[in-house]
C-alpha atoms as a PDB file:
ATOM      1  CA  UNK A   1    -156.130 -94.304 -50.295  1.00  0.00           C
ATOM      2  CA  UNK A   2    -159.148 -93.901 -48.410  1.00  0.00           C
ATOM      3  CA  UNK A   3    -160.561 -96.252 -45.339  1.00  0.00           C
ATOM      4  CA  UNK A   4    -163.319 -96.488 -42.948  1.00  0.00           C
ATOM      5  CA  UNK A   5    -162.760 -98.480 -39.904  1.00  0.00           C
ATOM      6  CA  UNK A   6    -165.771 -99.977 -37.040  1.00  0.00           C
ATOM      7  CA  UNK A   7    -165.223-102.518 -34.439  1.00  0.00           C
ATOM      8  CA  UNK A   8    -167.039-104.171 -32.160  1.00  0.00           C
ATOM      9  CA  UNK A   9    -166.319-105.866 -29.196  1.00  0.00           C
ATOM     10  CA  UNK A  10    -168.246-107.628 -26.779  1.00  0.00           C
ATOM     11  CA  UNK A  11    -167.539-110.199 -23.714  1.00  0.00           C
ATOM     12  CA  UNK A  12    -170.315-112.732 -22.887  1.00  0.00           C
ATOM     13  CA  UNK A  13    -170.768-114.851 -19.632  1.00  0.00           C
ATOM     14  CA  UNK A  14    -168.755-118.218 -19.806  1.00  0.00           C
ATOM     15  CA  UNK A  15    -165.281-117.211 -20.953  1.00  0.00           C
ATOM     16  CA  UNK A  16    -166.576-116.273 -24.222  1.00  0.00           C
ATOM     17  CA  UNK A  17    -165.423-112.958 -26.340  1.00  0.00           C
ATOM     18  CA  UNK A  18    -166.170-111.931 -29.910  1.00  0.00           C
ATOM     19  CA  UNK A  19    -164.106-109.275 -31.875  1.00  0.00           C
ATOM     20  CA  UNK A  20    -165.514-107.725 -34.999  1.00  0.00           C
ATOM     21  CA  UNK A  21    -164.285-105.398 -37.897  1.00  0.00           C
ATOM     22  CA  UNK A  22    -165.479-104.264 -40.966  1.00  0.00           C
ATOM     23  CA  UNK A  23    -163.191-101.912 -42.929  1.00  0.00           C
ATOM     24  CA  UNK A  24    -164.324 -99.893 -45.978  1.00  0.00           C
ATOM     25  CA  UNK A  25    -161.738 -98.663 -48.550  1.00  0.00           C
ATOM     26  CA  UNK A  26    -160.631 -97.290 -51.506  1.00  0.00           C
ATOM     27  CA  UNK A  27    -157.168 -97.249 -52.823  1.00  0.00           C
ATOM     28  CA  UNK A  28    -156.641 -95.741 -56.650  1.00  0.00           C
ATOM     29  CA  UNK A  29    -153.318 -95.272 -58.256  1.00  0.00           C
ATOM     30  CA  UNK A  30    -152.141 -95.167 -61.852  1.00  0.00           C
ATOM     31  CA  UNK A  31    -150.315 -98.680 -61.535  1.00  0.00           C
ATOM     32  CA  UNK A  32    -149.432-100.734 -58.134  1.00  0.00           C
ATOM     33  CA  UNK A  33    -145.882-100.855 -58.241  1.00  0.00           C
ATOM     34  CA  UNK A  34    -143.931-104.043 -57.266  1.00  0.00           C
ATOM     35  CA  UNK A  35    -141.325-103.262 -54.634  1.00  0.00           C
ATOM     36  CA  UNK A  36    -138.903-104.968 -56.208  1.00  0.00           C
ATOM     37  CA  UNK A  37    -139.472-103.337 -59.836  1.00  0.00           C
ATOM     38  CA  UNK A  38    -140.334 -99.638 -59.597  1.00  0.00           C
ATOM     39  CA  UNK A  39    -140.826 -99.209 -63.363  1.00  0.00           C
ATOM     40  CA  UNK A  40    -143.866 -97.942 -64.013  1.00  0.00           C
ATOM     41  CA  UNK A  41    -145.463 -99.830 -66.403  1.00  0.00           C
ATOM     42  CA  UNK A  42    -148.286 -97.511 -68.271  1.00  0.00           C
ATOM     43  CA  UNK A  43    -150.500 -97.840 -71.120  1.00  0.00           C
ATOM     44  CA  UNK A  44    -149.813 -94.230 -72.938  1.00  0.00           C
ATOM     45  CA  UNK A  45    -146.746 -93.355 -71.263  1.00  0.00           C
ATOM     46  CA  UNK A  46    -147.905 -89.362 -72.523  1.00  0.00           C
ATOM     47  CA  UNK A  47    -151.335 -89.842 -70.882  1.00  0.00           C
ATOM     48  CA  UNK A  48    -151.282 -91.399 -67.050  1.00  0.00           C
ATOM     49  CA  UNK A  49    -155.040 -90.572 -66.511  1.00  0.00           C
ATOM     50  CA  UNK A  50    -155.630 -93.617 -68.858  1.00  0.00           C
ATOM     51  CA  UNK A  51    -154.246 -95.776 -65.674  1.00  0.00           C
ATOM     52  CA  UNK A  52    -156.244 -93.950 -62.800  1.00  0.00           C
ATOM     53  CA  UNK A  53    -157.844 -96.879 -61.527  1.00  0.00           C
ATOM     54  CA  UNK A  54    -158.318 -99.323 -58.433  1.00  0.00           C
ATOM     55  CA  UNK A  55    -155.120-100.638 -57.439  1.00  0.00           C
ATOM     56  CA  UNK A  56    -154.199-103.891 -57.930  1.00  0.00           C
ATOM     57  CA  UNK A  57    -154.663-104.421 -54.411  1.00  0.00           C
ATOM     58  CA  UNK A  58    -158.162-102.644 -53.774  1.00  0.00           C
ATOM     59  CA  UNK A  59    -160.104-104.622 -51.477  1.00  0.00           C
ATOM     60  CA  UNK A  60    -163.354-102.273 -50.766  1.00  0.00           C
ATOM     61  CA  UNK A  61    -165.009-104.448 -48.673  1.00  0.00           C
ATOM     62  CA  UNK A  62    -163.478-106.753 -45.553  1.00  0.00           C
ATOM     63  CA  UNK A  63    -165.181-108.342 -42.585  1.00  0.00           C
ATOM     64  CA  UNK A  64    -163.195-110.143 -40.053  1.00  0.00           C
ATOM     65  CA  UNK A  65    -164.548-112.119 -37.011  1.00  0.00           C
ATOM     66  CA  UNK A  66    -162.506-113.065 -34.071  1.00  0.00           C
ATOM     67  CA  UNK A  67    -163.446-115.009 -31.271  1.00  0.00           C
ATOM     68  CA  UNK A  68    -162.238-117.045 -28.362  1.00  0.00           C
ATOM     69  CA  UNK A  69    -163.906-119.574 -25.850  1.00  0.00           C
ATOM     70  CA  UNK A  70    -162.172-120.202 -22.316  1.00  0.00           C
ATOM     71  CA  UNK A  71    -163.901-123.333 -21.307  1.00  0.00           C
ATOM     72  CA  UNK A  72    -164.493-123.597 -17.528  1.00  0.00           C
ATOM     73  CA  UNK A  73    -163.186-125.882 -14.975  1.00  0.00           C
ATOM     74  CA  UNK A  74    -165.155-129.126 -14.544  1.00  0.00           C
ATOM     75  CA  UNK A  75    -164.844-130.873 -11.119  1.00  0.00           C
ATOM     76  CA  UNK A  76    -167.556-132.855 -11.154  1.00  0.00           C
ATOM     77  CA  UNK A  77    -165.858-135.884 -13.395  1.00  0.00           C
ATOM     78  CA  UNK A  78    -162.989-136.344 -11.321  1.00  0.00           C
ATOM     79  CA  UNK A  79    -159.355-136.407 -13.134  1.00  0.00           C
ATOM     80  CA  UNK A  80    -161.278-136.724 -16.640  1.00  0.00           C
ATOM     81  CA  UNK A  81    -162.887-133.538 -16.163  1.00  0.00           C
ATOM     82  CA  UNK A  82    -159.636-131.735 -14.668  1.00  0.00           C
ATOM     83  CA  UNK A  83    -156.956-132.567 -16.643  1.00  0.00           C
ATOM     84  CA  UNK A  84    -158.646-133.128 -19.990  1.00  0.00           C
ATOM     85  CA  UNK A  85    -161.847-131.579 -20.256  1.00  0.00           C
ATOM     86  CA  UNK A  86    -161.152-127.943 -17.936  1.00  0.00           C
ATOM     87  CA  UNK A  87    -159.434-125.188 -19.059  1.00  0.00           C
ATOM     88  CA  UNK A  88    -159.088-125.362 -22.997  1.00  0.00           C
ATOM     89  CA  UNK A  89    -159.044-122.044 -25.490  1.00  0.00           C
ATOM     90  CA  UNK A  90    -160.465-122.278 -28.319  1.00  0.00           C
ATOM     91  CA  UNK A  91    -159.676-119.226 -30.735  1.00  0.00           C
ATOM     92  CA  UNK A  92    -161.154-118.585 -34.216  1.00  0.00           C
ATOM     93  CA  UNK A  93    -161.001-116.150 -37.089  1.00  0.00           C
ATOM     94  CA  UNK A  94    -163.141-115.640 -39.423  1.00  0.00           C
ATOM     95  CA  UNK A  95    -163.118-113.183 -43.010  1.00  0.00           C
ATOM     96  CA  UNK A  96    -165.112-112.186 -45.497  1.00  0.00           C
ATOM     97  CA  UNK A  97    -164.010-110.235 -48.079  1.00  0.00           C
ATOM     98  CA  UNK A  98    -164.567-108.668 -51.280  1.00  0.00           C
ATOM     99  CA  UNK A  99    -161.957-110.180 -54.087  1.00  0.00           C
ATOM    100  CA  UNK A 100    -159.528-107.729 -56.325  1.00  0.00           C
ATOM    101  CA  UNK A 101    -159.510-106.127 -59.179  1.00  0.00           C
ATOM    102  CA  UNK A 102    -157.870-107.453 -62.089  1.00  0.00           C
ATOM    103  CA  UNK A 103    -156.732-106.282 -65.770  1.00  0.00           C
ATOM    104  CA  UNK A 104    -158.002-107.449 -68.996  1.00  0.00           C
ATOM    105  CA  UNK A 105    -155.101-106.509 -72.147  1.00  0.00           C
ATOM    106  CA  UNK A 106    -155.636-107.105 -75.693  1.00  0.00           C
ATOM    107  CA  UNK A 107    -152.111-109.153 -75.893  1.00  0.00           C
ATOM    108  CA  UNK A 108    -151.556-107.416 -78.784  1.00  0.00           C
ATOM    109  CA  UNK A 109    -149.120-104.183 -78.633  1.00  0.00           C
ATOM    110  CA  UNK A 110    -151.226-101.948 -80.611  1.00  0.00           C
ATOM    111  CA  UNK A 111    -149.304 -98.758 -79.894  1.00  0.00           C
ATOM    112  CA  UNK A 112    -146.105 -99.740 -80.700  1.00  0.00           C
ATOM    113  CA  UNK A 113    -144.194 -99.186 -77.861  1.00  0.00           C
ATOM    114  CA  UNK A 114    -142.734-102.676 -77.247  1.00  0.00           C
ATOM    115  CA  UNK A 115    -144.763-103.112 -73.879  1.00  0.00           C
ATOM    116  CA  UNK A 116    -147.446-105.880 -73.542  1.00  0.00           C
ATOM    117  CA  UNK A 117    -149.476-103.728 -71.409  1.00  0.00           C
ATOM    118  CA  UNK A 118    -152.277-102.427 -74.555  1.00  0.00           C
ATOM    119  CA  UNK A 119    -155.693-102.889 -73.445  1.00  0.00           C
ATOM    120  CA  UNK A 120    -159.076-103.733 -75.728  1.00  0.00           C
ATOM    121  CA  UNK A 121    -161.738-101.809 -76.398  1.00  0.00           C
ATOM    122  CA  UNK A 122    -164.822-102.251 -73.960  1.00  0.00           C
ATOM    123  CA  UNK A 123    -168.293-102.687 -76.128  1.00  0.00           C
ATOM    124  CA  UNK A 124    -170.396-104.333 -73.391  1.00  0.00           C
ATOM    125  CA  UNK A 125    -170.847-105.100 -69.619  1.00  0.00           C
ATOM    126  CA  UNK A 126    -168.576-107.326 -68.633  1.00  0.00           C
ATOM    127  CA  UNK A 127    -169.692-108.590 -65.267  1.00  0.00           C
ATOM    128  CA  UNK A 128    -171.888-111.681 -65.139  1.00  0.00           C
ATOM    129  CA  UNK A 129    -174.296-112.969 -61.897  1.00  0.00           C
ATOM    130  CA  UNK A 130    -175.720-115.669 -60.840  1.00  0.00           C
ATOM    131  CA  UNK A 131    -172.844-117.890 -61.135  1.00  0.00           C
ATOM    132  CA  UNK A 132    -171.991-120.895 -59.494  1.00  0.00           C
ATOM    133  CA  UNK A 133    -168.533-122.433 -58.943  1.00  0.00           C
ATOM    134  CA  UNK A 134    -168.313-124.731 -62.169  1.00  0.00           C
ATOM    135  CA  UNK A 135    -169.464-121.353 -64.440  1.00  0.00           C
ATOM    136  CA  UNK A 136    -167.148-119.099 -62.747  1.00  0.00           C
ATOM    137  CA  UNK A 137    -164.342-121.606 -63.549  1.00  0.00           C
ATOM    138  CA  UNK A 138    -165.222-121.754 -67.119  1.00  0.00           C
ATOM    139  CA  UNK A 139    -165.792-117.610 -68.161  1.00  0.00           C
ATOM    140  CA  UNK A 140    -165.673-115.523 -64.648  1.00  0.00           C
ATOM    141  CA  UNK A 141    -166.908-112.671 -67.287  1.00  0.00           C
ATOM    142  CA  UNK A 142    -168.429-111.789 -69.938  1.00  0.00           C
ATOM    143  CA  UNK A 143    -165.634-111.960 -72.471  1.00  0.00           C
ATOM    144  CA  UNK A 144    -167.558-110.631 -75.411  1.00  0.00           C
ATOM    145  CA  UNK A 145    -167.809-107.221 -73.764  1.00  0.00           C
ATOM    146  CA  UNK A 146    -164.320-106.738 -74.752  1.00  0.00           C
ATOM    147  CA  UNK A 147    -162.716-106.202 -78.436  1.00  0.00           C
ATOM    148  CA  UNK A 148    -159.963-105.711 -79.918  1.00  0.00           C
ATOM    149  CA  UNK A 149    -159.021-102.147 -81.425  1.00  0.00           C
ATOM    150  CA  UNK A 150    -159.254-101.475 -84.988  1.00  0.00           C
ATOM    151  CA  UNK A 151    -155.751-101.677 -87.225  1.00  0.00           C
ATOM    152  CA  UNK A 152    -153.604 -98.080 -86.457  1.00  0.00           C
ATOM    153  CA  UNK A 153    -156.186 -97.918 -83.326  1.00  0.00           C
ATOM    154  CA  UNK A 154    -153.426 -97.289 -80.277  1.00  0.00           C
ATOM    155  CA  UNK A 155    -155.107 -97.244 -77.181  1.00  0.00           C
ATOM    156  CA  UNK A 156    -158.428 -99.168 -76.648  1.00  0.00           C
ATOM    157  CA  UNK A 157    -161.328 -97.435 -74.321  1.00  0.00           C
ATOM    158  CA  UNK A 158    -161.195-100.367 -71.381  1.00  0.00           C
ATOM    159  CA  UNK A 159    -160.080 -98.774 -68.003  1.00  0.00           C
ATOM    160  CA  UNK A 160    -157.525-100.203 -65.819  1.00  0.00           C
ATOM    161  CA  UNK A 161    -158.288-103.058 -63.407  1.00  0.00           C
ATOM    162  CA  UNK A 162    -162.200-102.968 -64.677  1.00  0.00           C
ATOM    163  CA  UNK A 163    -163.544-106.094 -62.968  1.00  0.00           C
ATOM    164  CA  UNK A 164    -162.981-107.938 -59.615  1.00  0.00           C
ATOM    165  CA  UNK A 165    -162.249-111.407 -59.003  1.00  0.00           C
ATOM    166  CA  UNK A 166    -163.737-113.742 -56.528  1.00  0.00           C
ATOM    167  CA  UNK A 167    -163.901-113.140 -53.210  1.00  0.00           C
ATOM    168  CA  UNK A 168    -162.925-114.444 -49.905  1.00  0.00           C
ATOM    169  CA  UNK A 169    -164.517-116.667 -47.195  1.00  0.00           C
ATOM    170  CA  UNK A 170    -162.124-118.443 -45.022  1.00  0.00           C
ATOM    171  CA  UNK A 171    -162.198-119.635 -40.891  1.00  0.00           C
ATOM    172  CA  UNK A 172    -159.193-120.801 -39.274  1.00  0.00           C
ATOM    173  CA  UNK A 173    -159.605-122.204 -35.672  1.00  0.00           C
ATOM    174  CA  UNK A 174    -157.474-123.566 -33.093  1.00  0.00           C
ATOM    175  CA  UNK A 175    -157.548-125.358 -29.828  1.00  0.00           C
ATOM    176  CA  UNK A 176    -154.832-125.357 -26.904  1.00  0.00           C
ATOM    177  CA  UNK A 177    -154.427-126.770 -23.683  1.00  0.00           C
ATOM    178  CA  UNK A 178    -151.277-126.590 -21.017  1.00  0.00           C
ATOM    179  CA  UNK A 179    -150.699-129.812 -18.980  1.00  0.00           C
ATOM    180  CA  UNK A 180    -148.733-129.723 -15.805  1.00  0.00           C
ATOM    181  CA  UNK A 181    -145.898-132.251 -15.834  1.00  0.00           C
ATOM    182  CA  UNK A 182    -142.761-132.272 -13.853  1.00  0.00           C
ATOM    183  CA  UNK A 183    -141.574-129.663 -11.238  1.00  0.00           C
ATOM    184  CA  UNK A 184    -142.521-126.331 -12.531  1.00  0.00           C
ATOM    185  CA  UNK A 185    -142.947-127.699 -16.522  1.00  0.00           C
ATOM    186  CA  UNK A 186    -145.914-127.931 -18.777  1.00  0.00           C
ATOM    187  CA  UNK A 187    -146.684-129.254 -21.783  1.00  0.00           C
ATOM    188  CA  UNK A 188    -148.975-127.758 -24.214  1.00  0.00           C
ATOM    189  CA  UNK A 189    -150.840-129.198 -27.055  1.00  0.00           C
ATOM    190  CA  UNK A 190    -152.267-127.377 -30.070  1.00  0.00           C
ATOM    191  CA  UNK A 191    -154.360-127.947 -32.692  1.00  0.00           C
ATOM    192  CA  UNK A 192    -155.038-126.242 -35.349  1.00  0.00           C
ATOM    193  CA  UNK A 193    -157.209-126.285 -39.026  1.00  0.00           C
ATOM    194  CA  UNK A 194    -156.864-123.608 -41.948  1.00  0.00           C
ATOM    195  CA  UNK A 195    -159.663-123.293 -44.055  1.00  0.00           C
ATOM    196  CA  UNK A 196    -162.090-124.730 -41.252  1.00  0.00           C
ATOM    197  CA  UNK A 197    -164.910-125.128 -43.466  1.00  0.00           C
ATOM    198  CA  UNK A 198    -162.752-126.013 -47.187  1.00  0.00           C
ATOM    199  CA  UNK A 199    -164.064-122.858 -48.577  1.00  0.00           C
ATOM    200  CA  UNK A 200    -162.859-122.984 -52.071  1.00  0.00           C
ATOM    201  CA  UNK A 201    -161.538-119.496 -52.800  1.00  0.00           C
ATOM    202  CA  UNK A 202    -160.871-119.013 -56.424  1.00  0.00           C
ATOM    203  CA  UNK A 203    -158.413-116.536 -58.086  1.00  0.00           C
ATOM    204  CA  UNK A 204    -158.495-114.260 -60.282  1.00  0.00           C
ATOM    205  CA  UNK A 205    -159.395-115.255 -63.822  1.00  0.00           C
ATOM    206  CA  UNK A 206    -156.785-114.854 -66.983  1.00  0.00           C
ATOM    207  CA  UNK A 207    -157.230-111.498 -68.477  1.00  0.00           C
ATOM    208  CA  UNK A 208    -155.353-111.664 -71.793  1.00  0.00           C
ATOM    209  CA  UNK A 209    -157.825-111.598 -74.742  1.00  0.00           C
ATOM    210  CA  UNK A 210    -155.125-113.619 -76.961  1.00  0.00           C
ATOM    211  CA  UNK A 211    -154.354-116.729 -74.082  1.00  0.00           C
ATOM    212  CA  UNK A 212    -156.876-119.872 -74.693  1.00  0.00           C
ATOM    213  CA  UNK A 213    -157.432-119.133 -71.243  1.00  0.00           C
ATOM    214  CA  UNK A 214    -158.947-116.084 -71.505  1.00  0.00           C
ATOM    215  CA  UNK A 215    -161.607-115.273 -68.859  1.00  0.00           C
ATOM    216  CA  UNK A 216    -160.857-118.753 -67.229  1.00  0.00           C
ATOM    217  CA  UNK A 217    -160.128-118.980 -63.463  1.00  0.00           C
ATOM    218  CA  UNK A 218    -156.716-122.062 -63.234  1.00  0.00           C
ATOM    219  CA  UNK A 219    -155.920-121.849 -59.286  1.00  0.00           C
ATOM    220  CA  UNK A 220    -157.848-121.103 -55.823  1.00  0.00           C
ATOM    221  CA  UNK A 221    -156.064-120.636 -52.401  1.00  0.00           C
ATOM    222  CA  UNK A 222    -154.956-123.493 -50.392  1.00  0.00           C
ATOM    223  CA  UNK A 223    -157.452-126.195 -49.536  1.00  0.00           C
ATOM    224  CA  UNK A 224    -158.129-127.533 -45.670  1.00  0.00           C
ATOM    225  CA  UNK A 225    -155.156-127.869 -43.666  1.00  0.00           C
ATOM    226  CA  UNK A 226    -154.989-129.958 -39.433  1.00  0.00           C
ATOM    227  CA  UNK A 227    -151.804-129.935 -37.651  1.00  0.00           C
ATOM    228  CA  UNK A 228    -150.931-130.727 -34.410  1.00  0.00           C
ATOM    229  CA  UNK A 229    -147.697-129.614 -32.061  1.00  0.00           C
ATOM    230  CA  UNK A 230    -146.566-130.456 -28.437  1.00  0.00           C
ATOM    231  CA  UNK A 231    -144.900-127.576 -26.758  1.00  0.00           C
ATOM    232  CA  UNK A 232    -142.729-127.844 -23.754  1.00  0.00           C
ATOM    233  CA  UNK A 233    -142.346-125.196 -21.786  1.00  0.00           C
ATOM    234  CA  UNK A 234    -139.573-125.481 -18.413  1.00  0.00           C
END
């Protein structure tokens, strides 16, 4: 694994600061174990090179935005401008990122060894541009450039994790504000949206050659959320 890290930070006039990070990185194993299964699961388990590949959870490419607005007091508008206009934060993240790699098998167990794990032969390029939503919904890829093997073929030429999915774009921002109330009490309320902007942020598309969903993207992350909360604090 492999990572290159720059940040920049910067406070303006008028209670406003901006945070910013862009991370390069590289992380290549011969499969991305799941913590709670530490089987390696391997394509030719006498040949591991055939796995060396981006992990399943490669992401070369991440940019994430922070930022947060103190708004000053206002005096000028009487108890309006005290006690509901002064003194809010606003916070907000944003991220960009590049999606993650994903595997494309045959679905057939050409070598025999009881493991659905066989991959196809690559015979083209696979990635496609110039895609908008609706297309990359329908065939994220160029399924064509895949085949599969030839009968008493084992092992097919495709690499590992060959293509990456969609990527990220996603804002979340919040608002708070403390009130006083009694004695030494406040009350603070928060709101706060996921997904400012509805980004739709797809997944990964299906990768097995023999599912009628082949190349076909079926889910995306979670849609616009708003909610609201009252704290108390005494």
């Amino acid at each position: 694994y492999n990572a290159l890290q720059t940040t920049l930070t910067k406070r303006f006039s008028h209670g406003f600061s901006f945070l910013g990070s862009y991370v390069w990185a590289k992380s290549l194993d011969i499969s991305s174990i799941d913590p709670a299964n530490i089987t390696l699961t391997l394509s030719d388990q006498n040949n591991i090179s055939r796995d060396h590949a981006p992990s399943d959870y490669d992401i070369p490419h991440v940019f994430v935005a922070s930022y947060i607005w103190n708004t000053p007091k206002i005096t000028h508008l009487g108890i309006f401008g005290r006690y509901v206009v002064s003194d809010w934060q606003f916070n907000g993240i944003t991220t960009l990122r590049k999606g993650t790699p994903f595997n494309v098998t045959s679905g057939v167990d050409s070598n025999l060894d009881g493991i659905a794990t066989d991959r196809p032969n690559e015979v083209g390029n696979p990635v496609l541009g110039g895609q908008n939503r609706a297309q990359k919904i329908q065939g994220f890829f160029n399924k064509a450039a895949f085949a599969q093997v030839p009968a008493s073929t084992p092992y097919g030429n495709a690499a590992r994790n060959p293509i990456f999915g969609p990527g990220l774009i996603n804002t979340d921002f919040s608002g708070f504000k403390n009130f006083p109330a009694w004695e030494k009490s406040t009350v603070q309320f928060r709101a706060e949206v996921f997904n400012l902007f509805n980004n739709v942020n797809l997944s990964n598309p299906n990768g097995v050659m023999t599912s009628p969903l082949f190349g076909k993207i079926s889910g995306s992350a979670t849609a616009r959320q708003i909610q609201f909360a009252l704290k108390v604090s005494f």
